[in-house]
Protein backbone atom coordinates (compact mmCIF):
# COMPACT_ATOMS: atom_id res chain seq x y z
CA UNK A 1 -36.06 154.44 99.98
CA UNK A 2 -38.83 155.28 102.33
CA UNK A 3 -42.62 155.72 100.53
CA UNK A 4 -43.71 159.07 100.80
CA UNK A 5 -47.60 159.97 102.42
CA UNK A 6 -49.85 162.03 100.22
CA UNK A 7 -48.92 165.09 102.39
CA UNK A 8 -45.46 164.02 102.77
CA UNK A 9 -45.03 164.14 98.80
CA UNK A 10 -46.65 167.58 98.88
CA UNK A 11 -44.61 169.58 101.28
CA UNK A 12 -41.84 167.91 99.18
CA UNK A 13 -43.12 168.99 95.47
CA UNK A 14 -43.26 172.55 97.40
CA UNK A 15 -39.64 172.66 98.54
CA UNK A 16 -38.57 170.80 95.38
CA UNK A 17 -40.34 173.74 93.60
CA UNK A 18 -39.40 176.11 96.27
CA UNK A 19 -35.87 175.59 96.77
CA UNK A 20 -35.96 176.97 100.19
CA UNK A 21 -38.91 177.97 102.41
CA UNK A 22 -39.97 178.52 105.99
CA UNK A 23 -43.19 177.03 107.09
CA UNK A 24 -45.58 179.67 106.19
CA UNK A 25 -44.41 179.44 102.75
CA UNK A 26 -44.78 175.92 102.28
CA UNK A 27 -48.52 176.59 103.63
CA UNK A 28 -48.78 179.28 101.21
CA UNK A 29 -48.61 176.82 98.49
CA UNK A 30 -50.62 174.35 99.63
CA UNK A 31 -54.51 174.18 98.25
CA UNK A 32 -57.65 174.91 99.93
CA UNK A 33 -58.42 173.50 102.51
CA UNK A 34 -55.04 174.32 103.66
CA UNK A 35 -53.93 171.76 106.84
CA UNK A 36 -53.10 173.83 110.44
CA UNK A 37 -49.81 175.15 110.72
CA UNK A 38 -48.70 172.57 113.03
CA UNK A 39 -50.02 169.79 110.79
CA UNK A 40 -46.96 171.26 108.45
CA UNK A 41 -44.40 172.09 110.88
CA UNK A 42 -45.05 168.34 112.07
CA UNK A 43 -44.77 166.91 108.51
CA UNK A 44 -41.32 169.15 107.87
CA UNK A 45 -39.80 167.64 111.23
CA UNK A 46 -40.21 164.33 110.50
CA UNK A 47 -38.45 164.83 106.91
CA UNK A 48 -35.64 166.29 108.71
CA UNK A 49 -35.56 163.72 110.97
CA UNK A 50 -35.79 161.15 108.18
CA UNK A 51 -32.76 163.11 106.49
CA UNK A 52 -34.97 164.16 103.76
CA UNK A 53 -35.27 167.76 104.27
CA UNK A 54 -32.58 170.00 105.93
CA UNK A 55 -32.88 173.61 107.46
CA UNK A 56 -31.22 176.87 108.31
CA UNK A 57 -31.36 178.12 111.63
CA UNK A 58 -32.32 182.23 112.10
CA UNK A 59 -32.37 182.47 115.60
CA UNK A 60 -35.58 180.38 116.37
CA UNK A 61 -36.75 180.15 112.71
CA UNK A 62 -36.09 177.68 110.46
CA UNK A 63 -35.87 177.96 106.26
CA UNK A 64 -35.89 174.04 105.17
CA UNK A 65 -34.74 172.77 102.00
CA UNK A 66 -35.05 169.33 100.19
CA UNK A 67 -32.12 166.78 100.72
CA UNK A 68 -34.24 164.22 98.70
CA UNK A 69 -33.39 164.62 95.38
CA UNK A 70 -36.61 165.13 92.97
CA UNK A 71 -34.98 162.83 90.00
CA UNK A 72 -34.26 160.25 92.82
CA UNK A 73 -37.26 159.76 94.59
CA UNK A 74 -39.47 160.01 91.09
CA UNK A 75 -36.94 157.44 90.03
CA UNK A 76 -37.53 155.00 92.96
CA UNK A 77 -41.79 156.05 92.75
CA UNK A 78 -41.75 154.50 89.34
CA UNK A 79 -39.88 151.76 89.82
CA UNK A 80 -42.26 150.58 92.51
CA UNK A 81 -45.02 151.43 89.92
CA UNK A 82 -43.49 149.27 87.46
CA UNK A 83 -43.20 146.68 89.88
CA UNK A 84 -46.62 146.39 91.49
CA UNK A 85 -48.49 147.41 88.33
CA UNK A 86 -46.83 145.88 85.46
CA UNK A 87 -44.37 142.99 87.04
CA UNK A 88 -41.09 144.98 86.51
CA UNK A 89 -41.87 145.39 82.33
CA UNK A 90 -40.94 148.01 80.77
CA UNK A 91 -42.56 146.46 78.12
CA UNK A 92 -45.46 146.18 79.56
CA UNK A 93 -45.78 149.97 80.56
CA UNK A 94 -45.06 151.06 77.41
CA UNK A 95 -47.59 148.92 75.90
CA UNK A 96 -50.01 150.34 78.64
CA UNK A 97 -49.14 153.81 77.72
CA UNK A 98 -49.46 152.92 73.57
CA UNK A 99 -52.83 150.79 74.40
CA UNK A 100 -54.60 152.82 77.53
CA UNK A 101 -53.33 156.41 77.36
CA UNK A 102 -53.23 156.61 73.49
CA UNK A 103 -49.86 157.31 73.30
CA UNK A 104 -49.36 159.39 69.60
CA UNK A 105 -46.93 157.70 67.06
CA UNK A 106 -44.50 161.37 67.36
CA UNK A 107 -44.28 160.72 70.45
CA UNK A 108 -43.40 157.10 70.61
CA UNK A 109 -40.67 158.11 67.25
CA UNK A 110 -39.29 160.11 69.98
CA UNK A 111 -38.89 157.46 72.72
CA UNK A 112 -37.55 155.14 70.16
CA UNK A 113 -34.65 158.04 69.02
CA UNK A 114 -33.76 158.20 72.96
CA UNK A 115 -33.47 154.45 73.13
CA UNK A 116 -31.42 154.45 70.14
CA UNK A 117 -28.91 157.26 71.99
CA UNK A 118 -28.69 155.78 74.87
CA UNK A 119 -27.15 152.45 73.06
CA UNK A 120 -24.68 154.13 70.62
């Protein structure tokens, strides 16, 4: 799967968020300073053209709508974190999270029950 840009990744989270949107309402939700309006049609076209986004024609306007799966491309993100970061360990990331990010004992209890589920 294809690495996302910064601005990529956020016209994505939009329509993710969004559902469906024409361009003006993906600009809408984009913070200050908000890009030009063809900076974001540009971005949109080459996510349909990439098969990642797909539209709705109205005459000559489009409403767009994420192909890309959220849960997939998250999926794929951290597995390329895991791999460049912490050498494919999940191990390792957890003790990152436990170590670094002071992960709370409740909360690990509760990563431990959905390990635990997943191998009954």
């Amino acid at each position: 799967m294809k690495r996302l840009t910064h601005k990529e990744e956020e016209v994505m989270t939009i329509l993710w968020r969004l559902e469906k949107a024409f361009i003006n309402d993906i600009l809408n939700e984009m913070e200050e300073p908000k890009p030009p309006y063809n900076t974001v049609s540009s971005i949109v076209r080459k996510l349909v053209t990439e098969g990642l986004i797909g539209y709705e024609a109205f005459g000559k306007t489009h409403r767009y709508f994420p192909v890309l799966k959220k849960e997939d491309y998250r999926a794929n993100a951290f597995r390329r974190l895991m791999d460049s970061y912490f050498g494919g360990s999940p191990s390792a990331l957890l003790s990152y999270f436990v170590r670094e990010e002071n992960l709370r004992p409740e909360d690990l209890d509760k990563l431990l029950g959905e390990i635990k589920k997943r191998d009954e």
